[in-house]
N, C-alpha and C. Protein backbone atom coordinates (compact mmCIF):
# COMPACT_ATOMS: atom_id res chain seq x y z
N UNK A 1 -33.61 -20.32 10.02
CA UNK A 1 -34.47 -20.45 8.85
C UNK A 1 -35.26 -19.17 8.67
N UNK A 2 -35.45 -18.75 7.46
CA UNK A 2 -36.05 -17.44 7.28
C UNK A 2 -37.36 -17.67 7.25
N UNK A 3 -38.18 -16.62 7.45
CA UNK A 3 -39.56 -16.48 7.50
C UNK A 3 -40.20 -15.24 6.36
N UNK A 4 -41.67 -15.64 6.01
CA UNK A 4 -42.41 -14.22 5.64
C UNK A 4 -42.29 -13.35 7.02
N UNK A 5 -42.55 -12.03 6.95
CA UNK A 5 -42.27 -11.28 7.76
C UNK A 5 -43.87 -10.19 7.32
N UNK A 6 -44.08 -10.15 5.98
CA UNK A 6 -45.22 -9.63 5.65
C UNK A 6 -45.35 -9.46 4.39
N UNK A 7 -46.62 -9.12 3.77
CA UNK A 7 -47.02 -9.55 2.63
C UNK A 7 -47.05 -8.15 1.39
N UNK A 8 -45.55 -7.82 0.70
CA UNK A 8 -45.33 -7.10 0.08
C UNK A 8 -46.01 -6.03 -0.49
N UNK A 9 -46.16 -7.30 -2.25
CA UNK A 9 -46.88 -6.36 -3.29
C UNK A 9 -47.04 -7.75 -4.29
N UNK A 10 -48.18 -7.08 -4.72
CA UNK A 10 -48.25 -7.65 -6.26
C UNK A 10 -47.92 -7.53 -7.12
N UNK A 11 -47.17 -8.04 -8.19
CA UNK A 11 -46.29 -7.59 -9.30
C UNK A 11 -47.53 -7.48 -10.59
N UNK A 12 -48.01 -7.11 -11.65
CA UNK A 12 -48.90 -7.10 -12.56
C UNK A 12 -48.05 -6.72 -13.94
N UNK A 13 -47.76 -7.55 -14.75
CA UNK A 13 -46.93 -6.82 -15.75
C UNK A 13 -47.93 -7.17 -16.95
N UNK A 14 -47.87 -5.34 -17.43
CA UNK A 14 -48.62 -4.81 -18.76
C UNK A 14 -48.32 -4.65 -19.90
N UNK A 15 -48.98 -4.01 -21.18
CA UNK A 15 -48.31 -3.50 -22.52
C UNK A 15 -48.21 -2.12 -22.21
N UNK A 16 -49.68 -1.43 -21.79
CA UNK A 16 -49.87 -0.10 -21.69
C UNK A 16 -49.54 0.66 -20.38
N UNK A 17 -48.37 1.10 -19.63
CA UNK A 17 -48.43 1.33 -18.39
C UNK A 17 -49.26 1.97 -18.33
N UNK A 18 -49.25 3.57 -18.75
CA UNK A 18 -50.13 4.51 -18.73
C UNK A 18 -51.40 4.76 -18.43
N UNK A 19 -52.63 3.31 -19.35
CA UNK A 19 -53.26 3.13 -19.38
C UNK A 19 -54.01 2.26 -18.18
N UNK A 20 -52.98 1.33 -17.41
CA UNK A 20 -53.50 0.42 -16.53
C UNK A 20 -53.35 1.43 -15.36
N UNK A 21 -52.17 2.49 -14.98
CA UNK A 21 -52.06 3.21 -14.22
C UNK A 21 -53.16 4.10 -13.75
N UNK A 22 -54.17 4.29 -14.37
CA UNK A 22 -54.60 5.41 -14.49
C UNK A 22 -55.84 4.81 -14.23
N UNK A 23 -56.36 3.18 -14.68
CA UNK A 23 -57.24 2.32 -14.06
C UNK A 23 -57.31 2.47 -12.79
N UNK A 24 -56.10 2.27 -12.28
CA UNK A 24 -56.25 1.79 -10.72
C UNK A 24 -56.04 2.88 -9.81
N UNK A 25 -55.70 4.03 -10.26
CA UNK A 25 -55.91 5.33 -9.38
C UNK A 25 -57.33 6.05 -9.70
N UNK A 26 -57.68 5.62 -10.61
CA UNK A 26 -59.13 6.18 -10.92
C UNK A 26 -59.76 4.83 -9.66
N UNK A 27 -59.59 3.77 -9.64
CA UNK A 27 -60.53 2.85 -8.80
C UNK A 27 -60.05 3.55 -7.17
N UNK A 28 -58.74 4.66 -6.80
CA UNK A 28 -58.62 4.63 -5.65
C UNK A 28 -57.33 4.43 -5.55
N UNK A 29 -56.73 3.80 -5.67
CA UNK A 29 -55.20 3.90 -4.95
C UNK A 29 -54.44 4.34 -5.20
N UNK A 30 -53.26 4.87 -4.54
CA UNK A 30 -52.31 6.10 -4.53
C UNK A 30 -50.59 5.96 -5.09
N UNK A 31 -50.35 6.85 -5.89
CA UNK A 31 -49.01 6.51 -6.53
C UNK A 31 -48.01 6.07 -5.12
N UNK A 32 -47.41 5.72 -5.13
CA UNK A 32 -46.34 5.22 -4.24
C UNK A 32 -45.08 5.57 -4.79
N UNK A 33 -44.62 5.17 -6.31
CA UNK A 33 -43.82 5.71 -6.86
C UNK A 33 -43.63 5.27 -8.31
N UNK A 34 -42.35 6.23 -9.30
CA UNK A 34 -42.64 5.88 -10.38
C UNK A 34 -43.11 6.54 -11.02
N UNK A 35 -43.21 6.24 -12.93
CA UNK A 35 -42.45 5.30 -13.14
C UNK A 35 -41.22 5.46 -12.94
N UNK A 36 -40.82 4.34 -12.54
CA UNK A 36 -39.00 4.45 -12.47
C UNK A 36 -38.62 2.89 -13.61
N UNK A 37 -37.23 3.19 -14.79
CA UNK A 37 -37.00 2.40 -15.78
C UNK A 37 -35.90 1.58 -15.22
N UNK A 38 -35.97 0.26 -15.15
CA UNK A 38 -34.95 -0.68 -14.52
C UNK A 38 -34.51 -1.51 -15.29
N UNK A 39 -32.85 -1.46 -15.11
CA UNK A 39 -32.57 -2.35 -16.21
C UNK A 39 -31.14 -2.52 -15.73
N UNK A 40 -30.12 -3.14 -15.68
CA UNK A 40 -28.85 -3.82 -15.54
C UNK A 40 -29.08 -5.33 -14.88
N UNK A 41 -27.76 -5.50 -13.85
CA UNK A 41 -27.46 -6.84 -13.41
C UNK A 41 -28.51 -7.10 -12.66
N UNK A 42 -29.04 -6.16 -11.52
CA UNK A 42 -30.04 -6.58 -10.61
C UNK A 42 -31.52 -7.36 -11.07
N UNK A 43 -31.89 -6.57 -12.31
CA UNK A 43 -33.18 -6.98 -12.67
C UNK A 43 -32.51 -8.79 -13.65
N UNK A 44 -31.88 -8.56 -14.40
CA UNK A 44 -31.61 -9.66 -14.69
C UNK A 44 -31.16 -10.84 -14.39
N UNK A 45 -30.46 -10.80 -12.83
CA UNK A 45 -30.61 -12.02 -11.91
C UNK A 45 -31.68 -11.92 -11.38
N UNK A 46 -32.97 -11.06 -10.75
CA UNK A 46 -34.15 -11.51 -10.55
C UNK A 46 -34.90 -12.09 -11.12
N UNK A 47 -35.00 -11.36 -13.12
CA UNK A 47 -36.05 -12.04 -13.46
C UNK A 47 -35.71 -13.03 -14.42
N UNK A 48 -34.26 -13.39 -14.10
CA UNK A 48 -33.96 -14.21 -15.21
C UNK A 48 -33.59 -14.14 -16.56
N UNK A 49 -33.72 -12.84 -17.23
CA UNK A 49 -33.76 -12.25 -18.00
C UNK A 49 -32.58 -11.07 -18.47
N UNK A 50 -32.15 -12.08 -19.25
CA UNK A 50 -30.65 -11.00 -19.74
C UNK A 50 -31.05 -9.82 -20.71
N UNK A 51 -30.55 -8.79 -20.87
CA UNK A 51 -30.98 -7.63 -21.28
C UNK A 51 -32.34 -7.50 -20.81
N UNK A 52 -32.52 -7.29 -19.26
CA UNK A 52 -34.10 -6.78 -19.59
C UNK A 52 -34.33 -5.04 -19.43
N UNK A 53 -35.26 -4.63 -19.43
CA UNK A 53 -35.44 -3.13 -19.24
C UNK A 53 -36.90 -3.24 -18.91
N UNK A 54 -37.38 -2.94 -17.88
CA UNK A 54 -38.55 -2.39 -17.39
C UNK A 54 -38.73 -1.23 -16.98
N UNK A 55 -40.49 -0.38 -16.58
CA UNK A 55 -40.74 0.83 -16.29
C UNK A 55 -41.31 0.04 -15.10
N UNK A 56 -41.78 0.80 -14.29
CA UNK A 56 -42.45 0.05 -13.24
C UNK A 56 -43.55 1.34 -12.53
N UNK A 57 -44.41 1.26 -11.40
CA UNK A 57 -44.92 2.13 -10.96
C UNK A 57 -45.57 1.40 -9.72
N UNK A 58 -45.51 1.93 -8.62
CA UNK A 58 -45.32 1.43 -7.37
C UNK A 58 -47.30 1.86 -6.87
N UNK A 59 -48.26 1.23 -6.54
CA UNK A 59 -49.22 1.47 -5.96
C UNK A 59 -49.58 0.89 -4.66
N UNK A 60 -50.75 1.57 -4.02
CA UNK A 60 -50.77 1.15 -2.85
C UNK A 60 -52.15 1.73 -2.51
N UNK A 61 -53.33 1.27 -1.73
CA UNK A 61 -54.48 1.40 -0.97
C UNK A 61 -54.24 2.61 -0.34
N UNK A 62 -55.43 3.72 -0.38
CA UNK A 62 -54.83 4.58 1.25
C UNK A 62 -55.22 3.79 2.24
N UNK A 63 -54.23 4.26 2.80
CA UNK A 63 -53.77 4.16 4.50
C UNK A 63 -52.69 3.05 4.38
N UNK A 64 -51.89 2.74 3.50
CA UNK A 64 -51.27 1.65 3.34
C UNK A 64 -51.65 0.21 2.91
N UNK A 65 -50.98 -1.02 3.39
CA UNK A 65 -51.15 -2.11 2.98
C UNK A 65 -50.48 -2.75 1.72
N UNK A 66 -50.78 -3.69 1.35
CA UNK A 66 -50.35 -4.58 0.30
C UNK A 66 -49.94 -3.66 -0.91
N UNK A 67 -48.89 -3.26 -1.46
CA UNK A 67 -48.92 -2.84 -2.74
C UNK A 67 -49.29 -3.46 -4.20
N UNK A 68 -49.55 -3.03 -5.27
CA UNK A 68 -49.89 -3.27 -6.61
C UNK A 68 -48.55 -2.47 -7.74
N UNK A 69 -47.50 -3.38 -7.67
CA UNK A 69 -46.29 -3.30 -8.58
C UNK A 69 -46.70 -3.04 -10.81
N UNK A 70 -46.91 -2.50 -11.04
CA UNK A 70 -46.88 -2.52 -12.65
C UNK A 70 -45.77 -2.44 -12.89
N UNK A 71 -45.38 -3.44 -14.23
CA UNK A 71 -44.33 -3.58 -14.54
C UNK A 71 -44.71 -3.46 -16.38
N UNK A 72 -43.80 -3.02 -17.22
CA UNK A 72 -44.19 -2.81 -18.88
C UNK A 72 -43.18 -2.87 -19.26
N UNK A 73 -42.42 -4.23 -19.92
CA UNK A 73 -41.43 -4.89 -20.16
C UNK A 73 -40.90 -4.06 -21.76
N UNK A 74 -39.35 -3.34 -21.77
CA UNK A 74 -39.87 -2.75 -23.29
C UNK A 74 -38.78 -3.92 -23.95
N UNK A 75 -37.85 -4.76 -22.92
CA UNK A 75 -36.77 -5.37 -23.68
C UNK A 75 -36.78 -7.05 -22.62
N UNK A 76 -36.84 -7.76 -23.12
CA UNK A 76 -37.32 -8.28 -24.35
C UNK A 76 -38.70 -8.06 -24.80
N UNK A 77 -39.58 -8.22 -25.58
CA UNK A 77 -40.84 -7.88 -26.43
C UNK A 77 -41.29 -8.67 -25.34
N UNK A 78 -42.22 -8.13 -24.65
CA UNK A 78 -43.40 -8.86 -24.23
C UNK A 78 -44.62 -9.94 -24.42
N UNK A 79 -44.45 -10.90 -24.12
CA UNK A 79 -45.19 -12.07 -24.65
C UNK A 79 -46.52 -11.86 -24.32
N UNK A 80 -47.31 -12.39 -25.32
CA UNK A 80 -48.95 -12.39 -25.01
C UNK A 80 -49.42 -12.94 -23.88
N UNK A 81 -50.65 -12.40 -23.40
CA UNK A 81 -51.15 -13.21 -22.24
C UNK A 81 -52.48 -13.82 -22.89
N UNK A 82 -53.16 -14.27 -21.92
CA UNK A 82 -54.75 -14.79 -22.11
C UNK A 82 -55.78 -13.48 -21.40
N UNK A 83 -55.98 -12.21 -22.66
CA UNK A 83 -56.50 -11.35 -21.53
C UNK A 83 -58.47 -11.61 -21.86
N UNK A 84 -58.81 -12.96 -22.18
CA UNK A 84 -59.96 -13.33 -21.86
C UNK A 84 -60.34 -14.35 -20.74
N UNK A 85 -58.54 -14.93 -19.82
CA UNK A 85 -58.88 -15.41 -19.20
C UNK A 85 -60.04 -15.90 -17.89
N UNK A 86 -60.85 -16.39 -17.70
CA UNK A 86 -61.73 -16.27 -16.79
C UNK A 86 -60.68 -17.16 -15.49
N UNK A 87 -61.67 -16.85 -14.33
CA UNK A 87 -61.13 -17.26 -12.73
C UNK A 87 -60.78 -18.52 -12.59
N UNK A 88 -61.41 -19.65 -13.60
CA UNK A 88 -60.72 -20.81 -13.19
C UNK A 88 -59.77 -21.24 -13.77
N UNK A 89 -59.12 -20.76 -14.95
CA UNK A 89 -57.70 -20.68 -15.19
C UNK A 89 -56.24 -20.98 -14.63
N UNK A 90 -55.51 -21.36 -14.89
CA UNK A 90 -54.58 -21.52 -13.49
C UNK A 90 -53.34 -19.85 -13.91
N UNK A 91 -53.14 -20.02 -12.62
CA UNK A 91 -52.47 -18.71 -12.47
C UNK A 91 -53.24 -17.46 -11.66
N UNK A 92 -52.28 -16.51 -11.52
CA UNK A 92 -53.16 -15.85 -10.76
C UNK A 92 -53.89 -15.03 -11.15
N UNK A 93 -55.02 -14.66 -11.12
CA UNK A 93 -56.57 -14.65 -11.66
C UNK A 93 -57.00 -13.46 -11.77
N UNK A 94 -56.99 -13.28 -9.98
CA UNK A 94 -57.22 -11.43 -9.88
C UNK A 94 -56.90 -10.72 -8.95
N UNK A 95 -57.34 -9.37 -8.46
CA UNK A 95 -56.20 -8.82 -7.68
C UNK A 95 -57.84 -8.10 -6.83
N UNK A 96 -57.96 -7.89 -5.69
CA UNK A 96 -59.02 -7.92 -4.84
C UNK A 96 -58.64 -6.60 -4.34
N UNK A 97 -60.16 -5.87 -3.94
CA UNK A 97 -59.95 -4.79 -3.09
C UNK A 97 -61.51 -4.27 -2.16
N UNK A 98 -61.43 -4.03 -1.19
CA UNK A 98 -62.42 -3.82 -0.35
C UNK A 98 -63.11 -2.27 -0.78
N UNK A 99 -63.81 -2.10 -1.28
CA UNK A 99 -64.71 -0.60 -1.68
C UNK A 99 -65.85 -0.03 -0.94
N UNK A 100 -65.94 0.94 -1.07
CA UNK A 100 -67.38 1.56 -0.37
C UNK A 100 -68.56 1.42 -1.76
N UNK A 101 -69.82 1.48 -1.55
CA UNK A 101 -70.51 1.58 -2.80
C UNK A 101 -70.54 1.00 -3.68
N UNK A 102 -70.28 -0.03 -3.83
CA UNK A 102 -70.16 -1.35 -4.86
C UNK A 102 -70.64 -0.91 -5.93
N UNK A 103 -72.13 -0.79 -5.96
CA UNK A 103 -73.24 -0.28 -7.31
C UNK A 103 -72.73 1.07 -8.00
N UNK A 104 -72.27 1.70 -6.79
CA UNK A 104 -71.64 3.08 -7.78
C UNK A 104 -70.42 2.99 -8.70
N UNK A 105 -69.42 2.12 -7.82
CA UNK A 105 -68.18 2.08 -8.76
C UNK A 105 -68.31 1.09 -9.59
N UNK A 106 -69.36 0.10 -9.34
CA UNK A 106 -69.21 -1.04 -10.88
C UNK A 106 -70.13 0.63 -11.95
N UNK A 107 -71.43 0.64 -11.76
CA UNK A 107 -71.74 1.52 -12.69
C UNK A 107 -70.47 2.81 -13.33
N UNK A 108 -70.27 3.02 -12.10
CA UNK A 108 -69.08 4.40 -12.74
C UNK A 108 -68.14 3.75 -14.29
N UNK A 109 -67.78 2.23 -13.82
CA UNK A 109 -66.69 1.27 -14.32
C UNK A 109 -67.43 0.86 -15.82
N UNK A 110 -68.36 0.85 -15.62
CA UNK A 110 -69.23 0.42 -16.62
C UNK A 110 -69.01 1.53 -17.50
N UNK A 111 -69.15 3.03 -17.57
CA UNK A 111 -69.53 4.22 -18.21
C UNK A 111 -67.89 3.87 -18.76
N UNK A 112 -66.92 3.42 -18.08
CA UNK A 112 -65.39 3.86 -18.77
C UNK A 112 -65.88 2.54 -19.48
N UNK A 113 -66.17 2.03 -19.80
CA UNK A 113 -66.47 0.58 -20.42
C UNK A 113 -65.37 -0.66 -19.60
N UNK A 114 -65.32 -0.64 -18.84
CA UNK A 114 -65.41 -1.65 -18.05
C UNK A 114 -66.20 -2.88 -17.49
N UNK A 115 -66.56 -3.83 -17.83
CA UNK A 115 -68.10 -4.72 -17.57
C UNK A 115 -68.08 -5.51 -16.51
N UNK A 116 -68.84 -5.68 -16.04
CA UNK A 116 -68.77 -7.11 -15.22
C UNK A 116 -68.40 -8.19 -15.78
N UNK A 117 -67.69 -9.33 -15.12
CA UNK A 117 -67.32 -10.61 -15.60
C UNK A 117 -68.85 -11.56 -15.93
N UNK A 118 -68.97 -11.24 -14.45
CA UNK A 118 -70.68 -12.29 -14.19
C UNK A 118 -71.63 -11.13 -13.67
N UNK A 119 -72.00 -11.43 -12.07
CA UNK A 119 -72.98 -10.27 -12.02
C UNK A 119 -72.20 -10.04 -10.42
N UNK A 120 -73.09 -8.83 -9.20
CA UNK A 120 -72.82 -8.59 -8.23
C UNK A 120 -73.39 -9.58 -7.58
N UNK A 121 -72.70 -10.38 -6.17
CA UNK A 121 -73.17 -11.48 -5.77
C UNK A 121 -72.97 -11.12 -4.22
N UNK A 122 -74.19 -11.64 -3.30
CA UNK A 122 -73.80 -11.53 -1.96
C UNK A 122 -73.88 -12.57 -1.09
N UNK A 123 -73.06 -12.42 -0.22
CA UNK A 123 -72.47 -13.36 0.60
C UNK A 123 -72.66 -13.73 2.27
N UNK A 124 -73.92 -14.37 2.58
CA UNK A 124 -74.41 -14.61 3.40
C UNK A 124 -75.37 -13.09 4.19
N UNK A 125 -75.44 -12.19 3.69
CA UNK A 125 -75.62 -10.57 4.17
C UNK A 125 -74.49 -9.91 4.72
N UNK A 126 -73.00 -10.74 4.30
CA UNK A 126 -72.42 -9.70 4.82
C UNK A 126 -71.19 -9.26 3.54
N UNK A 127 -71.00 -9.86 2.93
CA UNK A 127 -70.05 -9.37 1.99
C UNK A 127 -71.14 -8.98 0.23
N UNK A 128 -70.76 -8.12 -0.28
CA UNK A 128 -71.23 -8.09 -1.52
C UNK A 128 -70.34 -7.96 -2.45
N UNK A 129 -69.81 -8.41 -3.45
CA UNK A 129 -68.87 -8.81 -4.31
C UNK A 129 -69.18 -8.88 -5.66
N UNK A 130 -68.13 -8.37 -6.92
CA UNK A 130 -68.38 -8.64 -8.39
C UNK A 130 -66.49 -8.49 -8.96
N UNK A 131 -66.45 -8.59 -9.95
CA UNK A 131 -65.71 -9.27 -10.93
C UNK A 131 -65.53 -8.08 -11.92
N UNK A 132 -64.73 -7.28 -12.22
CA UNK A 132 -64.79 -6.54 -13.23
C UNK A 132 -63.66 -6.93 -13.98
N UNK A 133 -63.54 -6.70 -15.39
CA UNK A 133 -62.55 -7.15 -16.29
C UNK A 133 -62.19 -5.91 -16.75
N UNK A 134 -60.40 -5.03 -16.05
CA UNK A 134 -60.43 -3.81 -16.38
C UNK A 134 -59.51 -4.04 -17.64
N UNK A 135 -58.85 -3.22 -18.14
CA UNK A 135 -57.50 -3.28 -19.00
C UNK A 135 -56.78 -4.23 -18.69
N UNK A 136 -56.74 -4.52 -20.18
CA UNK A 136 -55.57 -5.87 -20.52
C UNK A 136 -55.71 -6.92 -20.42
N UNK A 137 -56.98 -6.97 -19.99
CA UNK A 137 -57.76 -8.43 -19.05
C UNK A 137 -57.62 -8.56 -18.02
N UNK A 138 -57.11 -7.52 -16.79
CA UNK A 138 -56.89 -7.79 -15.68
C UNK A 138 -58.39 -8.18 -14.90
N UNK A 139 -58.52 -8.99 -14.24
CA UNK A 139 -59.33 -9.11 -13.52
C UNK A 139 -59.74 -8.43 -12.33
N UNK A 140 -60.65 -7.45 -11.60
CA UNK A 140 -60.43 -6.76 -10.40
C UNK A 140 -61.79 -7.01 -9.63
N UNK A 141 -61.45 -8.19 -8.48
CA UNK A 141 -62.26 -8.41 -7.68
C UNK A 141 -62.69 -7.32 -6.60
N UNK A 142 -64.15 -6.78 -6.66
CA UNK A 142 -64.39 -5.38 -5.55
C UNK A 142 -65.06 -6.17 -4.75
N UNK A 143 -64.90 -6.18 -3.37
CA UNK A 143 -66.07 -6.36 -2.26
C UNK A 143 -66.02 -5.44 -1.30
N UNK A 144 -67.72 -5.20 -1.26
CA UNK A 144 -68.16 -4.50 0.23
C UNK A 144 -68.53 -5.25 0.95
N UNK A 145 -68.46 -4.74 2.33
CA UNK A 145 -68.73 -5.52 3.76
C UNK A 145 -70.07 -4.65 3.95
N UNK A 146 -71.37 -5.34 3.67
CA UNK A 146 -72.40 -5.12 3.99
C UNK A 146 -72.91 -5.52 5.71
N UNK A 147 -72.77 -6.00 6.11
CA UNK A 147 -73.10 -6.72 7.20
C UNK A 147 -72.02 -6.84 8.60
């Protein structure tokens, strides 16, 4: 019987690659690879999807870890999302990352117009945590380990 073995990547599929790309290396994390444009038999027994064509762009935390997959569908037309969704929504919500400086990078985030969802919240004295709503509606949970 097969097993997880370890915990990949996150897939995030956009309108604007460019634009979300450039979000999440400005927040810190490092090209991995890409874009690279995918499209024949392989992608279309994965995603189900006959004629598809995607760009993709491979991210990742320094020092490694979990990757962050963008995907910007040009065939078939990309269907709308809910990009006012809030956290209790079903589906998956948001995509989390551990930061130094909390107050600096929400403010920095703020100046690109980026806002908070709610406000910065802390967590027994040891975690401090907020909610930013970057491009497209992605949701991007930051916490510092205060404590």
């Amino acid at each position: 019987m097969g097993a997880i073995k370890r915990f990949d990547h996150v897939g995030i599929t956009v309108a604007d690659l460019d634009t979300v790309t450039k979000f999440f290396l400005d927040l810190g994390l490092e090209k991995l690879g890409g874009p690279v444009q995918m499209e024949g038999e392989f992608l279309d027994t994965v995603c189900g999807i006959p004629e598809a064509r995607t760009t993709i762009v491979m991210l990742q935390a320094p020092g490694g870890g979990t990757g962050v997959e963008l995907s910007s569908f040009e065939r078939p037309d990309p269907e709308p999302g809910q990009p006012s969704a809030m956290a209790n929504e079903l589906g998956l919500r948001s995509v989390a990352f551990e930061v130094d400086d909390l107050p600096a990078l929400v403010a920095r985030l703020d100046q690109d117009g980026y806002e908070l969802i709610g406000g910065v919240g802390e967590y027994e004295h040891i975690w401090r945590m907020a909610y930013v709503r970057g491009p497209e509606g992605i949701i991007v949970a930051l916490a510092e380990r205060i404590g």
